[in-house]
N, C-alpha and C. Protein backbone atom coordinates (compact mmCIF):
# COMPACT_ATOMS: atom_id res chain seq x y z
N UNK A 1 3.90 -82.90 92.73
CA UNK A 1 3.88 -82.27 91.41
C UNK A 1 3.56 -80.78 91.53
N UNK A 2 2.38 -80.59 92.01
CA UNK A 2 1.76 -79.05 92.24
C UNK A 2 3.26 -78.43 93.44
N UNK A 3 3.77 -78.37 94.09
CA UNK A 3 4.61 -78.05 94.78
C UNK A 3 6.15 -77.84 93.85
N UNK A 4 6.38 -78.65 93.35
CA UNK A 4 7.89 -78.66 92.50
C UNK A 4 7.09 -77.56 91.54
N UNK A 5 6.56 -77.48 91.19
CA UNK A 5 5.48 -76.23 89.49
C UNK A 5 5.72 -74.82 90.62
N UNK A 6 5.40 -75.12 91.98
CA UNK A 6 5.33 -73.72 93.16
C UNK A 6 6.76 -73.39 92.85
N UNK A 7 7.47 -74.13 93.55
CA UNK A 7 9.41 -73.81 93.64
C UNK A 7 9.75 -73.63 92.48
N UNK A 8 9.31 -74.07 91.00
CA UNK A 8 9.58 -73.50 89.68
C UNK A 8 9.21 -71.64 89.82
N UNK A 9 8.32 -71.56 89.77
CA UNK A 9 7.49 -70.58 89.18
C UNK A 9 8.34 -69.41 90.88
N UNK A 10 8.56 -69.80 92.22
CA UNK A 10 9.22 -69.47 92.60
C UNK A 10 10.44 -68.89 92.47
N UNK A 11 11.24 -70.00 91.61
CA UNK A 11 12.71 -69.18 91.42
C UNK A 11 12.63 -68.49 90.65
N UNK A 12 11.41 -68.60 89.63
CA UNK A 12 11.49 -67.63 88.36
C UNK A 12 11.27 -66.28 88.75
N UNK A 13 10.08 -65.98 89.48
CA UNK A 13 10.38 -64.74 90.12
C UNK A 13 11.74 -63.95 90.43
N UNK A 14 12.05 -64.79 91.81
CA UNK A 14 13.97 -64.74 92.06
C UNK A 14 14.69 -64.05 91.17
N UNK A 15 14.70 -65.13 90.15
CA UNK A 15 15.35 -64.63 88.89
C UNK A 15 14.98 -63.45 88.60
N UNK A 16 14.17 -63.33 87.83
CA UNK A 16 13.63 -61.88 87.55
C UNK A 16 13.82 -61.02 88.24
N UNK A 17 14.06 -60.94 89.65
CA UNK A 17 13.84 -59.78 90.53
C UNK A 17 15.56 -59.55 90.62
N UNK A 18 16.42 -60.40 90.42
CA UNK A 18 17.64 -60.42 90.05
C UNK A 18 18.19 -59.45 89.59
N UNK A 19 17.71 -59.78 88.00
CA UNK A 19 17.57 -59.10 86.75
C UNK A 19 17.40 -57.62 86.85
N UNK A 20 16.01 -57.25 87.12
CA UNK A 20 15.46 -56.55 86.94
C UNK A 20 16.55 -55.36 88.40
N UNK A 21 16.81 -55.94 89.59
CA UNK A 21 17.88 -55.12 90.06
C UNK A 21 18.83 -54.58 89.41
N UNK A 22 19.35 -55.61 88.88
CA UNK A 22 20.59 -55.40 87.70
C UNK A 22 20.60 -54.80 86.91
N UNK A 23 19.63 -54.37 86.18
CA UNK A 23 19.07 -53.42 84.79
C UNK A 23 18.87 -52.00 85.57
N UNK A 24 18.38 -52.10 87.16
CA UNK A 24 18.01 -50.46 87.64
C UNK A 24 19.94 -50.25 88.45
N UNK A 25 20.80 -51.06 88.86
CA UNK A 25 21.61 -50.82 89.41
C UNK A 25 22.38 -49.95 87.89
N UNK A 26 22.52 -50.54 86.97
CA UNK A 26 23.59 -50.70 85.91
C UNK A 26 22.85 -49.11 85.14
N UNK A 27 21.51 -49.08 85.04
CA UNK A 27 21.02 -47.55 85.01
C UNK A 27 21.62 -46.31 86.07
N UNK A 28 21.67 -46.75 86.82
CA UNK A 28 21.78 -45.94 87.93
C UNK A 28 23.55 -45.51 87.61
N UNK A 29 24.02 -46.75 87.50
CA UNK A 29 25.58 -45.80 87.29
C UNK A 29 25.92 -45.74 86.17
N UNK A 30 25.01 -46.15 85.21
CA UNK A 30 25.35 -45.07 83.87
C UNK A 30 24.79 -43.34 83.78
N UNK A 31 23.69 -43.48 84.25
CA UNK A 31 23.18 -42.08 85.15
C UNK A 31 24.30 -41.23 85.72
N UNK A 32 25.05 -41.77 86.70
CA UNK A 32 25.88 -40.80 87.16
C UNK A 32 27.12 -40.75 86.77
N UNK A 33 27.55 -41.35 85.53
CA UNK A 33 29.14 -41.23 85.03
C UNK A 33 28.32 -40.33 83.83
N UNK A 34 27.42 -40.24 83.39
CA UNK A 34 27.00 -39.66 82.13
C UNK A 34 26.50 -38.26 83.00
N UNK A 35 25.86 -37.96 84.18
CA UNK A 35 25.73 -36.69 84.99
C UNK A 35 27.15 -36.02 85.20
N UNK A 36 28.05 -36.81 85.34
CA UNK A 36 29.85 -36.20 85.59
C UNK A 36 30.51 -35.84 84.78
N UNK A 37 29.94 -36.64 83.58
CA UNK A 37 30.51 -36.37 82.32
C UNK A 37 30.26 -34.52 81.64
N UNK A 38 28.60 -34.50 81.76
CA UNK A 38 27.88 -33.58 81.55
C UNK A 38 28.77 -32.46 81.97
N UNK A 39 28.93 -32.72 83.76
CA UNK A 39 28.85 -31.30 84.21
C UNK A 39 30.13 -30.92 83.50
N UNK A 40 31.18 -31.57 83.71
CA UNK A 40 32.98 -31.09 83.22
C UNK A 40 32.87 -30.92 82.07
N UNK A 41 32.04 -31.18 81.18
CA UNK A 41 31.81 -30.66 79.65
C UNK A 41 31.08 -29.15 79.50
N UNK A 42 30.15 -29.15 80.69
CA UNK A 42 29.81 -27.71 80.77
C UNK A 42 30.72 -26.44 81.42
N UNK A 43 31.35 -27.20 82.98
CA UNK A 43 31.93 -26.66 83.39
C UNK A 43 33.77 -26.00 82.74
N UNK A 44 33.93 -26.95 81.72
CA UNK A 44 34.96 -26.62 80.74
C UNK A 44 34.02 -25.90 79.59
N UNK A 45 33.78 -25.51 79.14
CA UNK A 45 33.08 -24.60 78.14
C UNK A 45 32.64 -23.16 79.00
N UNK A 46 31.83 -23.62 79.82
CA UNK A 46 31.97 -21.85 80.57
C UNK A 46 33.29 -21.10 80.88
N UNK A 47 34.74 -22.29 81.41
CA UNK A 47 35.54 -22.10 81.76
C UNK A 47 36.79 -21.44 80.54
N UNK A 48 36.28 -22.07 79.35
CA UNK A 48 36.72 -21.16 78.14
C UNK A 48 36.07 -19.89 77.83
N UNK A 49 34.80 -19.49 77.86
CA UNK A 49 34.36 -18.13 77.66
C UNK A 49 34.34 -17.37 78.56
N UNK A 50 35.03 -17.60 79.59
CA UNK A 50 35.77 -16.58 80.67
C UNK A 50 37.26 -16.45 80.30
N UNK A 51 37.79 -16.99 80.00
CA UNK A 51 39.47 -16.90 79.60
C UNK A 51 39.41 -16.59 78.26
């Protein structure tokens, strides 16, 4: 009983640590399509007040 409650409370971790990758991966490349986005929005606006 006390052992199967261990391997419960085990995978739940697992899980979570899953998750919680998933939430910093899925940050991470919204981070850098929204950093790419940025720059070509800047880099086109400087690129008009020179022309």
């Amino acid at each position: 009983m006390l052992i199967n409650q261990l391997s419960d409370i085990q995978e739940e971790q697992v899980t979570d640590k899953k998750a919680t990758d998933k939430k910093v991966y899925t940050r991470t490349v919204y981070a850098l399509i929204g950093g790419i986005v940025l720059l070509n929005l800047v880099w086109w606006l400087i690129s008009q007040c020179i022309h």
